[in-house]
PDB file of N, CA and C in Angstrom:
ATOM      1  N   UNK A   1     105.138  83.699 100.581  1.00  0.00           N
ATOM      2  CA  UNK A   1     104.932  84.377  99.320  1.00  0.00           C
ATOM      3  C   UNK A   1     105.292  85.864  99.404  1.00  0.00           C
ATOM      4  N   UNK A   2     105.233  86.568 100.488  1.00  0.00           N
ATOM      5  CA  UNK A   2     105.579  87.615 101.044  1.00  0.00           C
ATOM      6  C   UNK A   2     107.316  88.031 100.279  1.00  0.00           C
ATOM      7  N   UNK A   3     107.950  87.263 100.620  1.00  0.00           N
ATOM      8  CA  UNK A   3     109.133  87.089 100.321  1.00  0.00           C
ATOM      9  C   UNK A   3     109.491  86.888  98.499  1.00  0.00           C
ATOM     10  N   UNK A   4     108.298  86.142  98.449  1.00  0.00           N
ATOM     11  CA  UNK A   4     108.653  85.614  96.752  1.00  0.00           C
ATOM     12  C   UNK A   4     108.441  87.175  96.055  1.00  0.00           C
ATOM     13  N   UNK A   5     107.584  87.824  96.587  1.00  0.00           N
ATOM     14  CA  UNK A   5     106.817  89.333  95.899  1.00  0.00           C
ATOM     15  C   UNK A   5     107.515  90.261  96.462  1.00  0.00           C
ATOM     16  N   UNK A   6     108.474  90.104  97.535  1.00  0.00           N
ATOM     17  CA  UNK A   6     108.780  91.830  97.656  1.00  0.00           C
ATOM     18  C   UNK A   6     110.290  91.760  98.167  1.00  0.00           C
ATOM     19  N   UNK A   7     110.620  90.779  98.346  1.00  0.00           N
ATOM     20  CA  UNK A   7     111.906  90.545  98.347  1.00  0.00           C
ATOM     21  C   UNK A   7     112.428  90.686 100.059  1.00  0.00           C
ATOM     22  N   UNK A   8     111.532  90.974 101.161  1.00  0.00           N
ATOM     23  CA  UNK A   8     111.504  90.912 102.496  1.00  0.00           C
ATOM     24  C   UNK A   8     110.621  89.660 103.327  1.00  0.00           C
ATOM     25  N   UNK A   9     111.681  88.877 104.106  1.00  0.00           N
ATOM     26  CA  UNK A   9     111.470  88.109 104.635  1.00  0.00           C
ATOM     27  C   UNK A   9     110.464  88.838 106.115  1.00  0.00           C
ATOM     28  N   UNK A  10     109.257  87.725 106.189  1.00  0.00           N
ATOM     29  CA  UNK A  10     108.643  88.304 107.033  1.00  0.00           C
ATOM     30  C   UNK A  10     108.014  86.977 108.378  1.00  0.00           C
ATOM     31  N   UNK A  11     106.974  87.299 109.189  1.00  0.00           N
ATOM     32  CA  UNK A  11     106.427  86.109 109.581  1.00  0.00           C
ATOM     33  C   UNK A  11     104.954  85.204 108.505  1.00  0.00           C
ATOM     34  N   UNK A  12     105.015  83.934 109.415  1.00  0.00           N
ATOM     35  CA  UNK A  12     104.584  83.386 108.501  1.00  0.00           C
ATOM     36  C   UNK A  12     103.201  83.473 108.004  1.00  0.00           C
ATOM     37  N   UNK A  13     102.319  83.949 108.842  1.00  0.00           N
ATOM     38  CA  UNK A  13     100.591  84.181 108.564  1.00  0.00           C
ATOM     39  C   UNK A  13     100.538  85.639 108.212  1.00  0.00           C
ATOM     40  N   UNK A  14     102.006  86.722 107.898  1.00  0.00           N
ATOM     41  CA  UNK A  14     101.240  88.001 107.369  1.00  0.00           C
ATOM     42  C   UNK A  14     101.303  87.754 105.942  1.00  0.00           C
ATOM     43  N   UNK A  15     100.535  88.757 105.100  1.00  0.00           N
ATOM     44  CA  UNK A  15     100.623  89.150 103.621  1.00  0.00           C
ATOM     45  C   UNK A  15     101.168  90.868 103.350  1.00  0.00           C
ATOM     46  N   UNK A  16     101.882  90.638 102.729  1.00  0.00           N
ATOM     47  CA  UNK A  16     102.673  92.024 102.476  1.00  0.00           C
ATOM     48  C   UNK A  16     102.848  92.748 103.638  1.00  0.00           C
ATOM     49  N   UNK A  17     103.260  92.042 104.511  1.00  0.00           N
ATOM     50  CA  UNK A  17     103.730  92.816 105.474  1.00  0.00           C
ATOM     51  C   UNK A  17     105.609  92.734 106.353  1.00  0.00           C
ATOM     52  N   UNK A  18     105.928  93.607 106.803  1.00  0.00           N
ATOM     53  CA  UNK A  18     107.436  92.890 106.847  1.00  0.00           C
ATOM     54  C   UNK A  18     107.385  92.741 108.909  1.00  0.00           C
ATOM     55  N   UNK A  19     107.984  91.873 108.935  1.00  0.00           N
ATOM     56  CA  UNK A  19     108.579  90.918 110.403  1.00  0.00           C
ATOM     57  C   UNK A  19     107.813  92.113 111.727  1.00  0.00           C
ATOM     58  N   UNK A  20     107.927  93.468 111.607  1.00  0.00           N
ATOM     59  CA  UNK A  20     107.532  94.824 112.252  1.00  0.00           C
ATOM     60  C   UNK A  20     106.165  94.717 111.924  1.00  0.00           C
ATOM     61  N   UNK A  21     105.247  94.112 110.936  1.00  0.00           N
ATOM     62  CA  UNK A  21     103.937  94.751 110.727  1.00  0.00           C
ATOM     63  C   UNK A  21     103.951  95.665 109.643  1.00  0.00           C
ATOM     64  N   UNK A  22     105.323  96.423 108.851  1.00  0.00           N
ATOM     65  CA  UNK A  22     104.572  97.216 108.080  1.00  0.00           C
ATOM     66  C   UNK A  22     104.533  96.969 106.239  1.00  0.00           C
ATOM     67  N   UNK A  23     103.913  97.822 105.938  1.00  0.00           N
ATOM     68  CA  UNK A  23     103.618  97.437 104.353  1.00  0.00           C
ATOM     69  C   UNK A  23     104.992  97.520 103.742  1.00  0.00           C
ATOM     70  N   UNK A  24     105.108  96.224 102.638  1.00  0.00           N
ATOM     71  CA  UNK A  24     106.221  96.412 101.804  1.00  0.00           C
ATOM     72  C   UNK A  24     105.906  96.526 100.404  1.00  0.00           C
ATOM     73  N   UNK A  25     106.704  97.144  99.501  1.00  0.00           N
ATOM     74  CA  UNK A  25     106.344  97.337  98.269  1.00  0.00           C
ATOM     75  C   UNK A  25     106.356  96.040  97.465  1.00  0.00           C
ATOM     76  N   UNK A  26     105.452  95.413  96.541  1.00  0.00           N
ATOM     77  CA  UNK A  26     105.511  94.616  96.092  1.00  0.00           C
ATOM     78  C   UNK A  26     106.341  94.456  95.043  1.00  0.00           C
ATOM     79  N   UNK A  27     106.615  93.135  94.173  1.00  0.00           N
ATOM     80  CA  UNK A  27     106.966  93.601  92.650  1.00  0.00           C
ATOM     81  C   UNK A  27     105.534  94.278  91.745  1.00  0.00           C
ATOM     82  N   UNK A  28     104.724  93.851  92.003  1.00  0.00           N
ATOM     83  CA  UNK A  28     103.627  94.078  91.224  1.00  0.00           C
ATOM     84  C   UNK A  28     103.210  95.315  91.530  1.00  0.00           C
ATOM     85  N   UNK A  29     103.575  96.026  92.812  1.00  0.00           N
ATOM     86  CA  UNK A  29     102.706  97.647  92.660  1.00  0.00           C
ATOM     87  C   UNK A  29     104.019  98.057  92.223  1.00  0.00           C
ATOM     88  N   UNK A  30     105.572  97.730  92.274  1.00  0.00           N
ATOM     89  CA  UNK A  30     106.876  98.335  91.590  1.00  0.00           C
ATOM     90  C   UNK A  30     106.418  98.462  90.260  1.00  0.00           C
ATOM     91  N   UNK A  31     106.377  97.203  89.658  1.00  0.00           N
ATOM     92  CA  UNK A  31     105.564  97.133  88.336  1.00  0.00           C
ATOM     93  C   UNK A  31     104.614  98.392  87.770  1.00  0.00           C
ATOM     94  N   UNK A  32     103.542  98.077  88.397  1.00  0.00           N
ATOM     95  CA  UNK A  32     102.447  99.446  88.242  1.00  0.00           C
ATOM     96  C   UNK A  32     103.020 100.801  88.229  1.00  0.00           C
ATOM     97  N   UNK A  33     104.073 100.976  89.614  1.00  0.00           N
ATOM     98  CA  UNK A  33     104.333 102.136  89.476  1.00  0.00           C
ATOM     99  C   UNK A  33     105.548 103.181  88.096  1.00  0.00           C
ATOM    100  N   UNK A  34     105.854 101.776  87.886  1.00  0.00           N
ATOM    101  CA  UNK A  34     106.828 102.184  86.303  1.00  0.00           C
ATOM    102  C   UNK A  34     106.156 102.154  85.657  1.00  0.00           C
ATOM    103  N   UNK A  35     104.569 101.924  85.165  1.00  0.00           N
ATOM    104  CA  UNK A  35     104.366 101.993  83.852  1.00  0.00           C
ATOM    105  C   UNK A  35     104.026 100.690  83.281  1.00  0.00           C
ATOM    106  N   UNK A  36     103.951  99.832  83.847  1.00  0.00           N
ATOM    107  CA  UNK A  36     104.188  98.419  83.358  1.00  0.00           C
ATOM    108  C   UNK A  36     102.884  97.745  83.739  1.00  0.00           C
ATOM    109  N   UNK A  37     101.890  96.958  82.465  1.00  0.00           N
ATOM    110  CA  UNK A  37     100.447  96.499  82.677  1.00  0.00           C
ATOM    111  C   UNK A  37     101.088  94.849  83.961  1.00  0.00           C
ATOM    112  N   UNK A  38      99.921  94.955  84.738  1.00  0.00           N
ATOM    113  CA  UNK A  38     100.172  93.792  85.542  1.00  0.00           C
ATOM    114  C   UNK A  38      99.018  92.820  85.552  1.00  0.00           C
ATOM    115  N   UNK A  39      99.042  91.518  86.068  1.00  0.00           N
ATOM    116  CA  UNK A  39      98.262  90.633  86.365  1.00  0.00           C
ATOM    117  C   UNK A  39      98.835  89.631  87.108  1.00  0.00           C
ATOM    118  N   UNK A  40      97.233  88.990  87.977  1.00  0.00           N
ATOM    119  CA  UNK A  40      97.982  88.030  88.685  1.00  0.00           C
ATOM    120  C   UNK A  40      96.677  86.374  88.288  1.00  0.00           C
ATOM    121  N   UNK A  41      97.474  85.370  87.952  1.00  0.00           N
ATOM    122  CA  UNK A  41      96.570  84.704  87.763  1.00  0.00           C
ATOM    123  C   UNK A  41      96.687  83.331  88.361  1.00  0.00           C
ATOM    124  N   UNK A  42      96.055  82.363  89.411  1.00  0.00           N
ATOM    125  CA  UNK A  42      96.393  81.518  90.191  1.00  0.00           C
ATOM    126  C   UNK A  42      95.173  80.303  89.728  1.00  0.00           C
ATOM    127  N   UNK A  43      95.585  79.440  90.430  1.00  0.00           N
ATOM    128  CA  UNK A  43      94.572  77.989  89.883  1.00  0.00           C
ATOM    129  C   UNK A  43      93.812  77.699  91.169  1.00  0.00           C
ATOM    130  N   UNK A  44      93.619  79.081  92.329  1.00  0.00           N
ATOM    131  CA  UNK A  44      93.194  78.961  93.586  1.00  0.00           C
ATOM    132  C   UNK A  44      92.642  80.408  93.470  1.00  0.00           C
ATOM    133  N   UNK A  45      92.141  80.254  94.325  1.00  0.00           N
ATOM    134  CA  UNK A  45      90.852  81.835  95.040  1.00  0.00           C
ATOM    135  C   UNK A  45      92.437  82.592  94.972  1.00  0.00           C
ATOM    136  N   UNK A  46      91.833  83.847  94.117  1.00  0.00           N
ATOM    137  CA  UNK A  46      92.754  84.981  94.058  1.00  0.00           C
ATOM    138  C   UNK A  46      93.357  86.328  95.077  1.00  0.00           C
ATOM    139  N   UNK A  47      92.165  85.731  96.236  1.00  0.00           N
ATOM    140  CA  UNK A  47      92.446  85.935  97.565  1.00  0.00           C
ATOM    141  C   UNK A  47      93.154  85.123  98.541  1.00  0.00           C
ATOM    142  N   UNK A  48      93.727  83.806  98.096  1.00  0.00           N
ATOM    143  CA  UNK A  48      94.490  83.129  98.805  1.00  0.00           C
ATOM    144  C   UNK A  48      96.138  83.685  99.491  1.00  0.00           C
ATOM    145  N   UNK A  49      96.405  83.660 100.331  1.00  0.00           N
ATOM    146  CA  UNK A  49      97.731  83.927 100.442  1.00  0.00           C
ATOM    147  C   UNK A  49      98.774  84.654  99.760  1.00  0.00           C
ATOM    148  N   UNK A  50      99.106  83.229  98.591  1.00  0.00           N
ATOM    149  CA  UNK A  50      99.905  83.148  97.943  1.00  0.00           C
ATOM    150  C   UNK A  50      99.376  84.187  96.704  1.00  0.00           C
ATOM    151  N   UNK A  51      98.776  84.194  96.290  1.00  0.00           N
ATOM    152  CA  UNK A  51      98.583  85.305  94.896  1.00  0.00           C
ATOM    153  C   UNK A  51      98.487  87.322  95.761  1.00  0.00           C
ATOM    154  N   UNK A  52      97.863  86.910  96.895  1.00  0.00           N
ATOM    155  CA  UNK A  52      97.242  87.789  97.273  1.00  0.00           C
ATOM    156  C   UNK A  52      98.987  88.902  98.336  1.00  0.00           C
ATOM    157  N   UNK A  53      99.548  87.979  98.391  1.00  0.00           N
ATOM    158  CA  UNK A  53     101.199  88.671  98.884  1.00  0.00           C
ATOM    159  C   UNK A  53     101.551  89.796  97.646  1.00  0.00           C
ATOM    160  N   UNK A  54     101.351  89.684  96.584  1.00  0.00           N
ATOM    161  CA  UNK A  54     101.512  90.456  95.546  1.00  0.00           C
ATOM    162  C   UNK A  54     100.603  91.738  95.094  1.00  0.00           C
ATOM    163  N   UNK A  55      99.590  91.944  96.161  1.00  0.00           N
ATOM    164  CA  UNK A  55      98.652  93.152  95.920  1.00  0.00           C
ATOM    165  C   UNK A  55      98.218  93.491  97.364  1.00  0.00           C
ATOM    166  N   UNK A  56      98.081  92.352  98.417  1.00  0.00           N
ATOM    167  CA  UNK A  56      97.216  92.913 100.102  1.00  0.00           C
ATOM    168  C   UNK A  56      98.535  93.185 100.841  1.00  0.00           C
ATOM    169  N   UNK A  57      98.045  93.843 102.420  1.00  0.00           N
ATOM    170  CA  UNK A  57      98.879  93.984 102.781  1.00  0.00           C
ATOM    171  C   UNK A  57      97.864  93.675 104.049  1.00  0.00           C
ATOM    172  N   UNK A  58      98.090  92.194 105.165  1.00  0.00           N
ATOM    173  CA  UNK A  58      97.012  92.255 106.250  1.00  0.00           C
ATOM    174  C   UNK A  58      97.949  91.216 106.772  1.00  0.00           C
ATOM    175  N   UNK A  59      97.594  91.548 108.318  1.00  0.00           N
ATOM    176  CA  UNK A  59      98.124  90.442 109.288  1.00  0.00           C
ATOM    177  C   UNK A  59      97.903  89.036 108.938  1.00  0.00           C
ATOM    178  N   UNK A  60      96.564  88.655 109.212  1.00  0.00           N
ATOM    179  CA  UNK A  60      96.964  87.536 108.687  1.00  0.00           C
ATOM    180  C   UNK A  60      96.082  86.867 107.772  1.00  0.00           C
ATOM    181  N   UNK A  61      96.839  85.923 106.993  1.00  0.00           N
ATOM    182  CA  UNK A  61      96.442  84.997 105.305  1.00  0.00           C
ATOM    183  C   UNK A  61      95.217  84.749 105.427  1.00  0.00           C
ATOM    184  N   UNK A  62      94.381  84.380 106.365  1.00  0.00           N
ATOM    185  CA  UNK A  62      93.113  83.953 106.385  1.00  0.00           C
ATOM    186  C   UNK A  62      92.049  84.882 106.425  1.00  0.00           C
ATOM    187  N   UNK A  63      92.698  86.242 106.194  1.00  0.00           N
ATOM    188  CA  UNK A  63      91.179  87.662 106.371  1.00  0.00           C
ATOM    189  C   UNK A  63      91.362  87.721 104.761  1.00  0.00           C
ATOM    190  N   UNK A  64      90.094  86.795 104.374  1.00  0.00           N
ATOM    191  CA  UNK A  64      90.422  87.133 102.853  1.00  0.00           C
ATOM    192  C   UNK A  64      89.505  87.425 102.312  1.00  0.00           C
ATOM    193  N   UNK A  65      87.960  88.704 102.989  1.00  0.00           N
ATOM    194  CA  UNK A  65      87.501  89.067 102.714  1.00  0.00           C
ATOM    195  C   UNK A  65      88.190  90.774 102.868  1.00  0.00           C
ATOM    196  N   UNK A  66      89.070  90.850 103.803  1.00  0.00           N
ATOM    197  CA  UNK A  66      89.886  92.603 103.674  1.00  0.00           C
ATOM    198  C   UNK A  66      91.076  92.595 102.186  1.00  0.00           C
ATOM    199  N   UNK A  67      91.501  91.613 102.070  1.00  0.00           N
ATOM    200  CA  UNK A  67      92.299  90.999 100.839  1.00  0.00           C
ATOM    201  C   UNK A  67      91.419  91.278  99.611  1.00  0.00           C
ATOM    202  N   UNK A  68      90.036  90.721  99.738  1.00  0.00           N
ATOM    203  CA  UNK A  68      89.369  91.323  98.726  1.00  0.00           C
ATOM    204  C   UNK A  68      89.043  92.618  97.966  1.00  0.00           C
ATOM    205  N   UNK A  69      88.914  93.349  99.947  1.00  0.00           N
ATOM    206  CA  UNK A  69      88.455  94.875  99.930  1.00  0.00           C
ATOM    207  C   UNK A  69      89.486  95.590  99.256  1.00  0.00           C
ATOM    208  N   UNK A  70      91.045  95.054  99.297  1.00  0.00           N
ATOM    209  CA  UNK A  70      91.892  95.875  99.118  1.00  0.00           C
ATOM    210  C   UNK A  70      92.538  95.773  97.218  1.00  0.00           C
ATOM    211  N   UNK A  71      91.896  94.321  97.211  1.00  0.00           N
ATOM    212  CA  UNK A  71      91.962  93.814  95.381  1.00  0.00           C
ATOM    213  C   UNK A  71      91.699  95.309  94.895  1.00  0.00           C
ATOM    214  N   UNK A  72      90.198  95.193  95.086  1.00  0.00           N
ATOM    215  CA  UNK A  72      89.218  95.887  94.459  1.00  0.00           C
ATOM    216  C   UNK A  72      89.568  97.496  94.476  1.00  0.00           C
ATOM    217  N   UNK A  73      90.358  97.750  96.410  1.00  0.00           N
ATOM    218  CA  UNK A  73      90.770  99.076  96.239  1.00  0.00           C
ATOM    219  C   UNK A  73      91.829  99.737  94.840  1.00  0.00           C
ATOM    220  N   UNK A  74      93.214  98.446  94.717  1.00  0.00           N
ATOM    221  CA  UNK A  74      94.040  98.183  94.031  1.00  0.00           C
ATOM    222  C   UNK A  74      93.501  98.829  91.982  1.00  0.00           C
ATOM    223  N   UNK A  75      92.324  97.908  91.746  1.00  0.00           N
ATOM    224  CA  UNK A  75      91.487  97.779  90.728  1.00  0.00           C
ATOM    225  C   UNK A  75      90.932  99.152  90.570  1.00  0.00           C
ATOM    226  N   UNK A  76      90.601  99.622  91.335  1.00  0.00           N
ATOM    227  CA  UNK A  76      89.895 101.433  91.138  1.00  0.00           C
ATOM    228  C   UNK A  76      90.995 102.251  91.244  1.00  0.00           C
ATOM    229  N   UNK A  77      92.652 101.726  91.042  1.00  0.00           N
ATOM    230  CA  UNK A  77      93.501 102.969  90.889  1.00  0.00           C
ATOM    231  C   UNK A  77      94.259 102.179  89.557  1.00  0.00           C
ATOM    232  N   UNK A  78      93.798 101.177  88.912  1.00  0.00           N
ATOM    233  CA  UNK A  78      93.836 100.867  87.447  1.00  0.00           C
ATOM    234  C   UNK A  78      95.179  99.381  87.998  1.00  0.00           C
ATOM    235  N   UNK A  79      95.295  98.555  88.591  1.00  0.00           N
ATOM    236  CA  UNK A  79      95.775  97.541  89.024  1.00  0.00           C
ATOM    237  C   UNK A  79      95.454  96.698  89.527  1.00  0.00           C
ATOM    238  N   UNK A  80      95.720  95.085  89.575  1.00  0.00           N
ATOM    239  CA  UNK A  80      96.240  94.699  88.469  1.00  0.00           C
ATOM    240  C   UNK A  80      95.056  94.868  86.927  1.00  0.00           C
ATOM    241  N   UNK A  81      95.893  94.995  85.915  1.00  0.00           N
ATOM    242  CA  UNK A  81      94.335  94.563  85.051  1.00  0.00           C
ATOM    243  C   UNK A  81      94.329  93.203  84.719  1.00  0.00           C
ATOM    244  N   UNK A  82      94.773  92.307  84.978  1.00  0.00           N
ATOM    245  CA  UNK A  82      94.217  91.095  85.050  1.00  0.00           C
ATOM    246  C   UNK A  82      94.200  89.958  86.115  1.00  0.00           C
ATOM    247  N   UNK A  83      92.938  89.386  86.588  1.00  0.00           N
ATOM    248  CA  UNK A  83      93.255  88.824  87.191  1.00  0.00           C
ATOM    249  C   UNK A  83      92.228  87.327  86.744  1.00  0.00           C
ATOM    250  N   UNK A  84      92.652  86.376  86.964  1.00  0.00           N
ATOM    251  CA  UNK A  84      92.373  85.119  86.920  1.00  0.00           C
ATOM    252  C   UNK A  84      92.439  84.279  88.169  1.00  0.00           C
ATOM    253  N   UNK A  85      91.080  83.513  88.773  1.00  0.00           N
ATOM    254  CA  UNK A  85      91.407  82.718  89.515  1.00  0.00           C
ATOM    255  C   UNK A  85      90.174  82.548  90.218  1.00  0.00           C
ATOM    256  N   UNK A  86      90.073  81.687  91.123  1.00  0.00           N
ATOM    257  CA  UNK A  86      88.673  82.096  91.806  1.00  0.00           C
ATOM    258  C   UNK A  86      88.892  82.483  92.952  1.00  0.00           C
ATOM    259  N   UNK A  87      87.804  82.635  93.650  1.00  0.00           N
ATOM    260  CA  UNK A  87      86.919  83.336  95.266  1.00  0.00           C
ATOM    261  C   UNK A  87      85.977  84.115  94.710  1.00  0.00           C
ATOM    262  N   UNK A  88      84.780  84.129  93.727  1.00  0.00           N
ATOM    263  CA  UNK A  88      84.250  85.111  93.731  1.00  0.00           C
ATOM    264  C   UNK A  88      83.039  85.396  94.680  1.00  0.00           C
ATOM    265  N   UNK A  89      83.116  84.218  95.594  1.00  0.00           N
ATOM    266  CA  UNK A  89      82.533  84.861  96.803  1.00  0.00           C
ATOM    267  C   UNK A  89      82.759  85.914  98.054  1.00  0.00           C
ATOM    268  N   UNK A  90      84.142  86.357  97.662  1.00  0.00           N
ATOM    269  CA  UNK A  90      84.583  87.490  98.390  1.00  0.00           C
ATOM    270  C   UNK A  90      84.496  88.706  97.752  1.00  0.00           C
ATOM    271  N   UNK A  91      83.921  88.848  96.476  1.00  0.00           N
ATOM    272  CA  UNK A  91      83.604  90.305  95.583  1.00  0.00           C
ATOM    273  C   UNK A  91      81.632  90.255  95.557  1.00  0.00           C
ATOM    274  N   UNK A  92      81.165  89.324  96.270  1.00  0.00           N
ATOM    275  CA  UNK A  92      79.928  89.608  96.067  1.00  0.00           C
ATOM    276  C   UNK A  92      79.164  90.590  97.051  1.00  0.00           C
TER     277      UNK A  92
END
């Protein structure tokens, strides 16, 4: 999903991260940073992997309580504003 969101092929258990370890820009913070309202909305925990390639940036897919930490960081600088999906046991 890494790839689907930022357009850099990476390994397979990071999230937003490229093949080196480091952060890549997403479409969705590109998005944000033009001006443009975002959301991400999945039919799985919104900390999963796959939704979560589009806002975290962590070694690996399964720390999806730092995925959370970093939602929420995301959310207090006004991004995404919507999100849909579950895990809300990782915001409690």
């Amino acid at each position: 999903a890494t790839a689907l969101a930022s357009g850099v092929k990476t390994k397979n258990q990071t999230v937003g991260l490229d093949a080196d370890g480091r952060s890549v820009e997403t479409i969705l913070e590109a998005a944000h940073a033009a001006g443009y309202r975002t959301g991400l909305v999945t039919t799985t925990r919104i900390t999963h992997a796959t939704p979560a390639c589009f806002v975290a940036h962590v070694n690996e897919r399964d720390d999806e309580d730092p995925i959370a930490g970093q939602i929420i960081d995301c959310a207090r600088k006004g991004y995404p504003q919507v999100l849909i999906g579950g895990g809300l046991r990782y915001f409690k």
